[in-house]
C-alpha atoms as a PDB file:
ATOM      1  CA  UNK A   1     -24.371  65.207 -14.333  1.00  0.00           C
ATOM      2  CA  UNK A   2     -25.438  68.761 -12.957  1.00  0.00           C
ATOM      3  CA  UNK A   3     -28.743  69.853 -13.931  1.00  0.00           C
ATOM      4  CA  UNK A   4     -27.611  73.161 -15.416  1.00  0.00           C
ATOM      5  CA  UNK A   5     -24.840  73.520 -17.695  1.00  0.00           C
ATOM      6  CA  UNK A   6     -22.214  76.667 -17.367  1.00  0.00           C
ATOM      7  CA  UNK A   7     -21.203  79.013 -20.440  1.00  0.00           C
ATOM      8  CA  UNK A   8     -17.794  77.432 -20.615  1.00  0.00           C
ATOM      9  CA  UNK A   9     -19.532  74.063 -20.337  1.00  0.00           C
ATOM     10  CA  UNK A  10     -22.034  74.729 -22.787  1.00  0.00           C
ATOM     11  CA  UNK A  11     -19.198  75.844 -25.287  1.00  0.00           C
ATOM     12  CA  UNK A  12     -16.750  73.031 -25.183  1.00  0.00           C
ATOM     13  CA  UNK A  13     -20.093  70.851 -26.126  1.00  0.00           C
ATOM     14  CA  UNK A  14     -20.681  73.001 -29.065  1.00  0.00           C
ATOM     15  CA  UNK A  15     -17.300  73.098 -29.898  1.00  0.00           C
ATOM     16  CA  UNK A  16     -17.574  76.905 -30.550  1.00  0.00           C
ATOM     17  CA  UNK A  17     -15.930  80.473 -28.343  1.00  0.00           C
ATOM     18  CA  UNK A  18     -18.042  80.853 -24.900  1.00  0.00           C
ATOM     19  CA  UNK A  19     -18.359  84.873 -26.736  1.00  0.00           C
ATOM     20  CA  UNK A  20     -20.519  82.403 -29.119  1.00  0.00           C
ATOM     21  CA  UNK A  21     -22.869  81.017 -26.201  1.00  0.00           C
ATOM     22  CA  UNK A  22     -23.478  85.014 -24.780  1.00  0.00           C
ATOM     23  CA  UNK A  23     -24.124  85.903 -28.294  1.00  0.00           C
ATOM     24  CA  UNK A  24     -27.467  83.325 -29.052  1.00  0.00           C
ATOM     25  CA  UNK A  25     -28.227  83.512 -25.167  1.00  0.00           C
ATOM     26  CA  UNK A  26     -28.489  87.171 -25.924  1.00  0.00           C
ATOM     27  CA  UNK A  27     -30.601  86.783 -28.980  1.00  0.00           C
ATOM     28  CA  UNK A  28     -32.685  84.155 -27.514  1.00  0.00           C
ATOM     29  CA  UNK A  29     -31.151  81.348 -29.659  1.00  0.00           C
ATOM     30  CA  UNK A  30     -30.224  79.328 -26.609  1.00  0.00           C
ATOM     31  CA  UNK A  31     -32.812  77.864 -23.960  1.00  0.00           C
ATOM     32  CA  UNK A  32     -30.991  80.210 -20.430  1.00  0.00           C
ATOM     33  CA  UNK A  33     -31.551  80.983 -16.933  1.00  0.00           C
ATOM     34  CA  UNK A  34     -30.021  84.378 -15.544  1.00  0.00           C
ATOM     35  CA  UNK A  35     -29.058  83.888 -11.964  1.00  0.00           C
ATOM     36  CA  UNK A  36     -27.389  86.867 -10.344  1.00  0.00           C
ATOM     37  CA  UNK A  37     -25.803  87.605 -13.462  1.00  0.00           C
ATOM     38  CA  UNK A  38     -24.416  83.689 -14.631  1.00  0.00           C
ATOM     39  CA  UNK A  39     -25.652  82.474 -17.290  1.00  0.00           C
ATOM     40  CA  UNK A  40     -27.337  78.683 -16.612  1.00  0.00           C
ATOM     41  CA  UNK A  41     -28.620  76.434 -19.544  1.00  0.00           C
ATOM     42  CA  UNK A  42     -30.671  73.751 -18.447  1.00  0.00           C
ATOM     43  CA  UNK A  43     -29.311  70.330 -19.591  1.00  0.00           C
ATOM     44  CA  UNK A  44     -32.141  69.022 -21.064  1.00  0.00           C
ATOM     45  CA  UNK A  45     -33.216  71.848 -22.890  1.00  0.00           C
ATOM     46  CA  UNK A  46     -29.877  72.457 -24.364  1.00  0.00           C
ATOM     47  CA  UNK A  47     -29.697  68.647 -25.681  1.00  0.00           C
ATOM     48  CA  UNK A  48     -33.517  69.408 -26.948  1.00  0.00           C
ATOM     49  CA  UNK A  49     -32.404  72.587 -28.811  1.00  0.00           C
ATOM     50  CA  UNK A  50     -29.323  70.273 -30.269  1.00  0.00           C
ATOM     51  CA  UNK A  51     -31.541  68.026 -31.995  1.00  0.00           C
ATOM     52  CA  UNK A  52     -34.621  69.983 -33.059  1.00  0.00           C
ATOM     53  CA  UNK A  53     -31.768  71.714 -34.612  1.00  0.00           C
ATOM     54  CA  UNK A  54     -29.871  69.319 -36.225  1.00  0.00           C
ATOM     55  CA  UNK A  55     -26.922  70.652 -36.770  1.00  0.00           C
ATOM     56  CA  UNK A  56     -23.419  72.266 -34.962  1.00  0.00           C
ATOM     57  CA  UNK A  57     -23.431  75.838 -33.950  1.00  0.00           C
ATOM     58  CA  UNK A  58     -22.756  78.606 -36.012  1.00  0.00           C
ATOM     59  CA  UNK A  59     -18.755  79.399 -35.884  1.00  0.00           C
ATOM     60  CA  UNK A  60     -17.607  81.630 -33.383  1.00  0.00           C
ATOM     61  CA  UNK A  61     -17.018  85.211 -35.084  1.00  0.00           C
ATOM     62  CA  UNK A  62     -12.969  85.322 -36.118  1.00  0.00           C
ATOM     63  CA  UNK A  63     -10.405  87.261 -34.050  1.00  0.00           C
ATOM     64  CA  UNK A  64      -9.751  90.892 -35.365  1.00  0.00           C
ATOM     65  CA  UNK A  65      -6.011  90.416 -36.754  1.00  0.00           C
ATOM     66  CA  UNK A  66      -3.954  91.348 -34.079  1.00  0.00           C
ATOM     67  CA  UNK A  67      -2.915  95.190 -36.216  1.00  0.00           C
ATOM     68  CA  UNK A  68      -6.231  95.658 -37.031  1.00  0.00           C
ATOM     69  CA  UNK A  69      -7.558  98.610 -34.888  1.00  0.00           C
ATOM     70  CA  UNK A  70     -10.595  98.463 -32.683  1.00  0.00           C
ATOM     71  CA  UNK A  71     -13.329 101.413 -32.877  1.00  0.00           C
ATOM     72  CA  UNK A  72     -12.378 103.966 -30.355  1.00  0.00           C
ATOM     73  CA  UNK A  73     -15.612 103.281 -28.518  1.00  0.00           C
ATOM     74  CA  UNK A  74     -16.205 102.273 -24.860  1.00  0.00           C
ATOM     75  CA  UNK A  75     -19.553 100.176 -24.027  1.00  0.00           C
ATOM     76  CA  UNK A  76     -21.127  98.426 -21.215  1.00  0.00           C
ATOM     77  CA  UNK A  77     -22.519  99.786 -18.203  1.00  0.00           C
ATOM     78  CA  UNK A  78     -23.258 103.254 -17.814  1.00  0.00           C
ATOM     79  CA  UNK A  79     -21.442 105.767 -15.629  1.00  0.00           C
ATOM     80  CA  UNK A  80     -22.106 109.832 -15.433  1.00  0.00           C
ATOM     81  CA  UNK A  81     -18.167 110.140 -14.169  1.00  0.00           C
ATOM     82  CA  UNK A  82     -17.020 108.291 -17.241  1.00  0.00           C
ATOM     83  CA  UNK A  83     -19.018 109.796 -19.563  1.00  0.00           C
ATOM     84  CA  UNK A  84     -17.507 113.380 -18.223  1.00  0.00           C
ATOM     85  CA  UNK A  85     -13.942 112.248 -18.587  1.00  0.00           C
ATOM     86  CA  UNK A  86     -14.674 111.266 -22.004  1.00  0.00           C
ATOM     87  CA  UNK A  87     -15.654 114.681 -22.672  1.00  0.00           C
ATOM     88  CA  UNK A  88     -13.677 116.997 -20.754  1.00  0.00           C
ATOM     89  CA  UNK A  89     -10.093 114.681 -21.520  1.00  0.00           C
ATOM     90  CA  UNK A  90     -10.948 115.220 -25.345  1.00  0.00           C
ATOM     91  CA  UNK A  91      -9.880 111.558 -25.833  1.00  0.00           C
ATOM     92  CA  UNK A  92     -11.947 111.241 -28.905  1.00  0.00           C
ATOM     93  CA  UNK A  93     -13.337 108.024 -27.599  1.00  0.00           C
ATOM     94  CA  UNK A  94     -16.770 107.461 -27.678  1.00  0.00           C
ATOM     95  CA  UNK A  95     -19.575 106.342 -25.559  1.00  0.00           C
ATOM     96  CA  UNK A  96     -21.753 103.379 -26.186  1.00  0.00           C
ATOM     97  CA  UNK A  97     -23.318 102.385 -22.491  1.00  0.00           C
ATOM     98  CA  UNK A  98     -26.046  99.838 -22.960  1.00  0.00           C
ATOM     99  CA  UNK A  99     -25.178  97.619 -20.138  1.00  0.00           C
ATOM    100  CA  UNK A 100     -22.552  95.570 -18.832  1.00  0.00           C
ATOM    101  CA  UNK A 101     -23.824  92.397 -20.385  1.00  0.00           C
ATOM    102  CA  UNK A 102     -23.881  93.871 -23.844  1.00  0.00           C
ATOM    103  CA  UNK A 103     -20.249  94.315 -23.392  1.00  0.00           C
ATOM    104  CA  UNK A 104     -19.651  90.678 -22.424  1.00  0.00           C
ATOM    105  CA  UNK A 105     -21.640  89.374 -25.568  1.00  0.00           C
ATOM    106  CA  UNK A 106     -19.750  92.000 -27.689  1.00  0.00           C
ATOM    107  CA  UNK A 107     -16.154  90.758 -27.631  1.00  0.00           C
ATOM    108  CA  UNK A 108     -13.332  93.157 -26.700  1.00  0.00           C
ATOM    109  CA  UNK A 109     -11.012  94.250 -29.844  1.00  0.00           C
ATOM    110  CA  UNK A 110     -13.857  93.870 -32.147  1.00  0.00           C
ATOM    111  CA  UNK A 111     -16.350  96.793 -31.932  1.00  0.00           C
ATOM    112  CA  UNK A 112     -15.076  98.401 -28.977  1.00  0.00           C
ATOM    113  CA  UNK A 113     -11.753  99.847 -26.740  1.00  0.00           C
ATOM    114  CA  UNK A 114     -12.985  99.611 -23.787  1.00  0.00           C
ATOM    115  CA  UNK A 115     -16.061  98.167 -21.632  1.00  0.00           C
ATOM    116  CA  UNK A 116     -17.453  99.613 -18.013  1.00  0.00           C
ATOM    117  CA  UNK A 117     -18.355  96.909 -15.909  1.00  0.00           C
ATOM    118  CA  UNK A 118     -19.857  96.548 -12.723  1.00  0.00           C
ATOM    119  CA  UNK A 119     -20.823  92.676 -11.951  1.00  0.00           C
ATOM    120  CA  UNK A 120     -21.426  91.153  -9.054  1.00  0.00           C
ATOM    121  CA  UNK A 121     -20.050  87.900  -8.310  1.00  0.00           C
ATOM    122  CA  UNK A 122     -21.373  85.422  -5.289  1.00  0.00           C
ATOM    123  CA  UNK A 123     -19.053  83.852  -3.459  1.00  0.00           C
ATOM    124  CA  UNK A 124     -16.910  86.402  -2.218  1.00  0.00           C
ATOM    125  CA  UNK A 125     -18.429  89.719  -2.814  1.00  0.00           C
ATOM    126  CA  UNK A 126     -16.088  90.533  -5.367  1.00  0.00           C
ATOM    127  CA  UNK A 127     -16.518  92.050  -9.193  1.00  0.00           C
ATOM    128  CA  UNK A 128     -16.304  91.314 -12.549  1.00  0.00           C
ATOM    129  CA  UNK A 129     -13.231  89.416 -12.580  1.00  0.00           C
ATOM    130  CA  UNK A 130     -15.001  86.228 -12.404  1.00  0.00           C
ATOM    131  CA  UNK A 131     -17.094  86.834 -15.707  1.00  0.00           C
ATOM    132  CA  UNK A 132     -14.213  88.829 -17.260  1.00  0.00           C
ATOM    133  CA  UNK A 133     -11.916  85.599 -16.437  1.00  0.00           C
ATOM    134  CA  UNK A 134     -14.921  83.141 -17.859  1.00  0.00           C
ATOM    135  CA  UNK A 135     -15.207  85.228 -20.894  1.00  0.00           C
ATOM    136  CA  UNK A 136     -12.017  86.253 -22.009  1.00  0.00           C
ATOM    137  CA  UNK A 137      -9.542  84.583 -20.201  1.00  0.00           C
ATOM    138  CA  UNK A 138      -7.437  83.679 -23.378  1.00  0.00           C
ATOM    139  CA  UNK A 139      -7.866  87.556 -25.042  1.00  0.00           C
ATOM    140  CA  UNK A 140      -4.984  90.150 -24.276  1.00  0.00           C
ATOM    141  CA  UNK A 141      -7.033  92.470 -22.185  1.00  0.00           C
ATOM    142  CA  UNK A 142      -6.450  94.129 -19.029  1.00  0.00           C
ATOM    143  CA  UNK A 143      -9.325  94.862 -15.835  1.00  0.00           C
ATOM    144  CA  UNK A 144      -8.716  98.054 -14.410  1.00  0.00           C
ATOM    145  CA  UNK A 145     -10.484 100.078 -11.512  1.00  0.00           C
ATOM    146  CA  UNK A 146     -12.734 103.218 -12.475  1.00  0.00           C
ATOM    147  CA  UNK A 147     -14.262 103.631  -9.162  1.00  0.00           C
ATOM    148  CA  UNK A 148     -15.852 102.629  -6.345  1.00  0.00           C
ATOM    149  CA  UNK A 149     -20.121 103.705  -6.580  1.00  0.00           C
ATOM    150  CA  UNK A 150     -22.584 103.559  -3.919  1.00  0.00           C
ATOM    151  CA  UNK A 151     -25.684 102.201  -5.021  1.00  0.00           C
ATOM    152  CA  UNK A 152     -29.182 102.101  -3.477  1.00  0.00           C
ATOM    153  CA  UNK A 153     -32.823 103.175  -3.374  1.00  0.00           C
ATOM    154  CA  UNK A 154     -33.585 106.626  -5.146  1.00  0.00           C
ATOM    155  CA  UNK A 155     -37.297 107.011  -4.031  1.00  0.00           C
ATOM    156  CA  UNK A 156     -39.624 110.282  -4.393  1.00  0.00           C
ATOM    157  CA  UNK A 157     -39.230 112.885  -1.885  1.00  0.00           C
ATOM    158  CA  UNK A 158     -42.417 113.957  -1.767  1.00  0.00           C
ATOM    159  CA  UNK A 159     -43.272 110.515  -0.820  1.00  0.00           C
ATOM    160  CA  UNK A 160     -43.194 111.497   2.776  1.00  0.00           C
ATOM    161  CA  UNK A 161     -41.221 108.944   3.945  1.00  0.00           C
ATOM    162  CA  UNK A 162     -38.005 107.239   3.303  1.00  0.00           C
ATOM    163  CA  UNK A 163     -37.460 103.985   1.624  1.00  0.00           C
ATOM    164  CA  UNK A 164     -34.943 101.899   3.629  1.00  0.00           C
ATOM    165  CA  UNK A 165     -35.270  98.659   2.087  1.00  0.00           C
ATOM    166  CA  UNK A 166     -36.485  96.581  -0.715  1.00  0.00           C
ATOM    167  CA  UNK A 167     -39.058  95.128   1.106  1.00  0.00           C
ATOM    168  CA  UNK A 168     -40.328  98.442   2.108  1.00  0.00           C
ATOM    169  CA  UNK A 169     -40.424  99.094  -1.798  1.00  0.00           C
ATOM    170  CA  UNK A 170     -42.788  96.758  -2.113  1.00  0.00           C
ATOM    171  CA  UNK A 171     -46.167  98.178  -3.238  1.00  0.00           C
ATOM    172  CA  UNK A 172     -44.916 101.142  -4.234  1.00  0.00           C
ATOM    173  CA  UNK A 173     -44.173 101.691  -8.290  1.00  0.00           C
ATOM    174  CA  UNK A 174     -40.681 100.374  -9.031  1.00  0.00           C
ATOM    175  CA  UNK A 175     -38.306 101.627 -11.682  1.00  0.00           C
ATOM    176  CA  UNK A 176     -35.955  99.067 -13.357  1.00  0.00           C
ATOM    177  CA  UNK A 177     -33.657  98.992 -16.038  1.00  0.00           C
ATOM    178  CA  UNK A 178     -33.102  96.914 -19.178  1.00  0.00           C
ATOM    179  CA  UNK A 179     -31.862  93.267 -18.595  1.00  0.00           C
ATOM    180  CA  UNK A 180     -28.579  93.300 -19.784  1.00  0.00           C
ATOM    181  CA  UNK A 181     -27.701  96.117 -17.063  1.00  0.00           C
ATOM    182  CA  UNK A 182     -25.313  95.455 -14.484  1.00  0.00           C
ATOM    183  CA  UNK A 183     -28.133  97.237 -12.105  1.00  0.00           C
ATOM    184  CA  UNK A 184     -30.237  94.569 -12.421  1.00  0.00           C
ATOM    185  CA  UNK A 185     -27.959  92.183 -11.876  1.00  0.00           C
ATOM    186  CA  UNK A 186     -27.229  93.716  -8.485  1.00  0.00           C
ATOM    187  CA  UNK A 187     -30.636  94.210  -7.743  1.00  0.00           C
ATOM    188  CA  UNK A 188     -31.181  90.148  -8.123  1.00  0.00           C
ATOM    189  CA  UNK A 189     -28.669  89.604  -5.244  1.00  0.00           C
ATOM    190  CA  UNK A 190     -30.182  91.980  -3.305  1.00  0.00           C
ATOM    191  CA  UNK A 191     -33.344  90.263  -4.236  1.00  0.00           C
ATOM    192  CA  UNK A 192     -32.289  86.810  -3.239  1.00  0.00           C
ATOM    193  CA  UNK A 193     -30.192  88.454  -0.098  1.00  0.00           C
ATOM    194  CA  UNK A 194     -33.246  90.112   1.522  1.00  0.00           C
ATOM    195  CA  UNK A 195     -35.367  87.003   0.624  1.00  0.00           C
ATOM    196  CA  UNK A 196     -37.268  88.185  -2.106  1.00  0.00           C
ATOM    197  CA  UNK A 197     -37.901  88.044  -5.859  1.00  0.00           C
ATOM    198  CA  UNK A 198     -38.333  90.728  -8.619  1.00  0.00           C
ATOM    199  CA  UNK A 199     -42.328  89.504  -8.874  1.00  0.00           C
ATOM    200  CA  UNK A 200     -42.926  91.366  -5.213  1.00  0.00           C
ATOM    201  CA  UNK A 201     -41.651  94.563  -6.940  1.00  0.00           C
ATOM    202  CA  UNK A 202     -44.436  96.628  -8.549  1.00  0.00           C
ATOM    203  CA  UNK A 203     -42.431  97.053 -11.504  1.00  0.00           C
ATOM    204  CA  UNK A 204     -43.256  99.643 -13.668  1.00  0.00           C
ATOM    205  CA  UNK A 205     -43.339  99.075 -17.743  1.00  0.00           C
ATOM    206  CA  UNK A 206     -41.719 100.737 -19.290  1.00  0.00           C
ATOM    207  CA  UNK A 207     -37.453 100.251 -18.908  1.00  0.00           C
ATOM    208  CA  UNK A 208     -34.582 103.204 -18.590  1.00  0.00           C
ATOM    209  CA  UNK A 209     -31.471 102.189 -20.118  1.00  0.00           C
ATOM    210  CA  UNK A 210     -28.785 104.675 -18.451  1.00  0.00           C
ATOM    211  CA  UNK A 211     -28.600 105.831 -14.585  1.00  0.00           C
ATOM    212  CA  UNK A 212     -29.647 108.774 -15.184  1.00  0.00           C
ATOM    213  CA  UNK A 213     -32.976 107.999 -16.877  1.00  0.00           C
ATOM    214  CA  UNK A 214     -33.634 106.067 -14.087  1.00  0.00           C
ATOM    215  CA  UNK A 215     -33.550 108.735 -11.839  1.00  0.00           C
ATOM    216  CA  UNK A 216     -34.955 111.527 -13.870  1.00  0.00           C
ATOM    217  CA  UNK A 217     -37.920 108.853 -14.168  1.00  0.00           C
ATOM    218  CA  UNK A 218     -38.070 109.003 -10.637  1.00  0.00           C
ATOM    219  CA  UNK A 219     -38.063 112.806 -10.423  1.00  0.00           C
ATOM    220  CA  UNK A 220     -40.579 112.810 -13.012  1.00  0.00           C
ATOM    221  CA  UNK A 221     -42.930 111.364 -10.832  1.00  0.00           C
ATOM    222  CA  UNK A 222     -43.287 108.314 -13.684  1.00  0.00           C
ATOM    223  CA  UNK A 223     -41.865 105.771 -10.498  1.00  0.00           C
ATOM    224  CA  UNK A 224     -41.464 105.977  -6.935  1.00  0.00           C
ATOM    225  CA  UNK A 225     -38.665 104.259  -6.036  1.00  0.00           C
ATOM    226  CA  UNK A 226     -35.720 102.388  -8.032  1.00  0.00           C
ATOM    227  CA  UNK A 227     -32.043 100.937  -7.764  1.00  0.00           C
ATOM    228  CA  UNK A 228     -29.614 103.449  -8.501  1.00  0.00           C
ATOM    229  CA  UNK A 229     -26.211 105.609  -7.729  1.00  0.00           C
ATOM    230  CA  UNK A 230     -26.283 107.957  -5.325  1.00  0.00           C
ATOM    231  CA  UNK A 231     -24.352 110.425  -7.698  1.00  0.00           C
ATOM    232  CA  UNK A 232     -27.299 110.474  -9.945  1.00  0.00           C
ATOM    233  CA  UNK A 233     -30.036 110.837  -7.048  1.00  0.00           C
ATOM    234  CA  UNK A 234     -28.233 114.001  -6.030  1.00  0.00           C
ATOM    235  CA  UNK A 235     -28.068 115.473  -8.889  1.00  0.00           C
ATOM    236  CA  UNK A 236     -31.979 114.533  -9.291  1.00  0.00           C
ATOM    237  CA  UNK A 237     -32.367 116.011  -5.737  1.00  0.00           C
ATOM    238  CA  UNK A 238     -34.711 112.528  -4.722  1.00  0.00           C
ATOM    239  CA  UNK A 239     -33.989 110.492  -1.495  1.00  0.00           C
ATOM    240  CA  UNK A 240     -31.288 107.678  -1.283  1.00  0.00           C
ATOM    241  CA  UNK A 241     -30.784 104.749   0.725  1.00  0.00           C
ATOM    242  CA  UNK A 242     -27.300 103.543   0.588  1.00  0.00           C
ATOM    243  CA  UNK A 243     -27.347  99.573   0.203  1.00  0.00           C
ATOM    244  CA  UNK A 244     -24.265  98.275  -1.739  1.00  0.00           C
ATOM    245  CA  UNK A 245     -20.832  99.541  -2.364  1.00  0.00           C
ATOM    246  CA  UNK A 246     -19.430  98.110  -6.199  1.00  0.00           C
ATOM    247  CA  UNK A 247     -17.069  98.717  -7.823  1.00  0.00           C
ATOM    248  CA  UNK A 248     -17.100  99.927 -11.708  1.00  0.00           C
ATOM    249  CA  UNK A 249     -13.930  98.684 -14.133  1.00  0.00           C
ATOM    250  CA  UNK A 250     -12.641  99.302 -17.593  1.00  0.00           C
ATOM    251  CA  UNK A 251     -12.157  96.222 -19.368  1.00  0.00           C
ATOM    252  CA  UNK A 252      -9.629  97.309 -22.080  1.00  0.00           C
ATOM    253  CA  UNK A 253      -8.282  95.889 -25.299  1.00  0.00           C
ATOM    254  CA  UNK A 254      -4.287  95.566 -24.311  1.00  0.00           C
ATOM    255  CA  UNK A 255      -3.425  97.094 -28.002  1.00  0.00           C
ATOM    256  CA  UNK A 256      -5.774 100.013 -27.450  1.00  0.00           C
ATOM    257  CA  UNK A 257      -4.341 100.739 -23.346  1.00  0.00           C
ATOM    258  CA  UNK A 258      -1.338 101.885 -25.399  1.00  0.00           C
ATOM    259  CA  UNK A 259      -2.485 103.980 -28.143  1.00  0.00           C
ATOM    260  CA  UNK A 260      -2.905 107.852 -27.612  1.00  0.00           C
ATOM    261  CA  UNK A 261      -6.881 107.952 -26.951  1.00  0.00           C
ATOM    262  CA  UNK A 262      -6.892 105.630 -24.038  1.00  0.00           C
ATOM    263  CA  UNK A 263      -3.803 107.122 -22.546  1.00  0.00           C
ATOM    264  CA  UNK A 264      -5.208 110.714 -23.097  1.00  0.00           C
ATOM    265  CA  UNK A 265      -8.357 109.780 -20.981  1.00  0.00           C
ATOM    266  CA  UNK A 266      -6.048 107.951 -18.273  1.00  0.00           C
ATOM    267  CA  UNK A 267      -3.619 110.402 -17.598  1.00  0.00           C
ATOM    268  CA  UNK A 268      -7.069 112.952 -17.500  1.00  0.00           C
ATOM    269  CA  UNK A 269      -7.925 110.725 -14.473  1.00  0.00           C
ATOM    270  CA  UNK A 270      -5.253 111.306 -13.009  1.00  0.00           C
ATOM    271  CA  UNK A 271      -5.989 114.945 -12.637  1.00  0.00           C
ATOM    272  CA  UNK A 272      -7.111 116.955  -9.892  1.00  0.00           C
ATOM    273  CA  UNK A 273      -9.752 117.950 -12.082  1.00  0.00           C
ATOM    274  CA  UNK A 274     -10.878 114.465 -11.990  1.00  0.00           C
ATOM    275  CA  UNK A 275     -10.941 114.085  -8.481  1.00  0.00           C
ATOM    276  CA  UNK A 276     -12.931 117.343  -7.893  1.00  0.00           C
ATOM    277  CA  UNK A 277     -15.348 115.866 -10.282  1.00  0.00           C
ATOM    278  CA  UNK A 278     -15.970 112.348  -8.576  1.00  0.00           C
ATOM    279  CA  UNK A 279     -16.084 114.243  -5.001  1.00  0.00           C
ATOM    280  CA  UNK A 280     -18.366 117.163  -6.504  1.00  0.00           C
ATOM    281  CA  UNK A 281     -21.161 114.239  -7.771  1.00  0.00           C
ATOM    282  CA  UNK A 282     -20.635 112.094  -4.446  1.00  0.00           C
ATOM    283  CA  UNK A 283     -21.401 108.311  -3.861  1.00  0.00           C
ATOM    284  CA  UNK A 284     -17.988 107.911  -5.863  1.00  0.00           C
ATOM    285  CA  UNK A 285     -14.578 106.370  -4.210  1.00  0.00           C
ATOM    286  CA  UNK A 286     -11.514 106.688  -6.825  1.00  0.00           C
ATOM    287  CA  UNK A 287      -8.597 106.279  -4.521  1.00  0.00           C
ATOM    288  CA  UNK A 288      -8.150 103.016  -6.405  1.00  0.00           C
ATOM    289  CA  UNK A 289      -8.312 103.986  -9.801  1.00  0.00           C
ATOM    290  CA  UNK A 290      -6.172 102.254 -12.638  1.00  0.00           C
ATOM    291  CA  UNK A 291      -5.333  99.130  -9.631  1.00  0.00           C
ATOM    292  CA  UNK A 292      -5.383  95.950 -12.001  1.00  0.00           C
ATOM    293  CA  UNK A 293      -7.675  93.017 -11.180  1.00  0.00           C
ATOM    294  CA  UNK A 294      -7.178  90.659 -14.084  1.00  0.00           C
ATOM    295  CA  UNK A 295      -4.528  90.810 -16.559  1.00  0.00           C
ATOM    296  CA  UNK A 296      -5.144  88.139 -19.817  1.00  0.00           C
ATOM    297  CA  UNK A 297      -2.187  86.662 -21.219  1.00  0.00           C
END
């Protein structure tokens, strides 16, 4: 028997949804390790936590009736482009963007349309589909490309000098963002890539929860350097150090891909205007927008 247990493993020994097993990971029910963004519960823990319990799981939450309609809502990670389109395509679908992980441990079809997610996966250098496939393979939802985002190191630029790596960052006062970000998920790889863990980062305390309150924080002078989009270090006017291209989906509720909101934003995207936009805030690629990478049954 492994050592560590995996979400889907963890869940057919509970005998409840793996949605269940993100939900008390997220809450802290459940004894986890977060390694570049897969969830690992350590065996013996787990079968500790069973019997100081002493009793089953609670139920996984019920599936919204298949009529029933979802808020028109999109969550997970955050995205300046998206939020735009949202406004200027007068959808009327809101913006909830606390982190791709949030969206995961959410559940589509339940409180939500429509989830931005950037995750990276290991072993081929893809995205999301292997969480999205882990998660929800059984659900009728649909993976679709937003865009392409450069991501790097937004540093000060009255540092006097420029950042290139993450081990030049060290020493220096780094900005992060809240755990259930897809950013920091990224930055672990990069971490563990370049040999290195988040404890030689001078992290600073306090957390920004959107891309652009990561940079501003860096503008600010509150942090000199942090992981971030290009798009958002321009428009901060701070240096940037290019250091990963990923690529941001919509994860979308099947039902709600049809109804007028979520085709009014779509067919907005398909705009010039739309284009303009994603070329005007640079670091953004959307040649490839709407291309599906997982369809659910």
């Amino acid at each position: 028997m492994t050592e560590f247990l995996t979400t889907r493993e963890l869940a057919a020994m509970l005998r409840v949804k793996e949605r269940k097993i993100y939900e008390m990971a997220s809450d802290g029910t459940l004894p986890v390790r977060r390694v570049t963004g897969k969830l690992l519960f350590p065996r013996d823990e787990i079968e500790a936590w069973i019997v100081s319990n002493g009793a089953e799981a609670k139920p996984a939450r019920s599936e919204r009736p298949a009529s029933a309609a979802a808020p028109a809502i999109i969550v997970g990670g955050h995205d300046p482009l998206l939020e735009w389109a949202l406004r200027e395509s007068r959808s009327g679908i809101a913006a909830l963007l606390d982190g791709a992980l949030d969206a995961l441990q959410r559940g589509p079809g339940e409180d939500y349309v429509a989830a931005g997610l950037h995750i990276p996966e290991r072993e081929n250098d893809g995205w999301n589909v292997a969480a999205v496939s882990e998660a929800f393979a059984d659900q009728p939802i649909v993976l679709i490309e937003w865009a392409k985002r450069t991501r790097g190191l937004i540093f000060r630029t009255d540092l006097g000098r420029s950042i290139g790596s993450l081990r030049a960052a060290r020493g220096l006062r780094f900005q992060s963002r809240q755990k259930q970000s897809g950013s920091e998920m990224v930055l672990a790889q990069l971490l563990e890539r370049d040999g290195l863990r988040i404890e030689d980062l001078h992290c600073v305390e306090t957390v920004e929860r959107t891309e652009a309150d990561l940079a501003m924080a860096i503008a600010d002078g509150k942090a000199d350097v942090g992981l971030g989009i290009e798009a958002m270090a321009r428009q901060c006017r701070q240096g940037f150090t290019p250091l990963i291209v990923e690529r941001f989906d919509l994860l979308i509720w099947r039902k709600a891909y049809f109804d007028p909101p979520m085709q009014k934003l779509l067919r907005f995207c398909a705009s010039e205007a739309f284009v303009r936009r994603a070329s005007e805030l640079g670091g953004y690629d959307v040649t490839d927008f709407g291309a599906v990478h997982f369809n659910g049954p």
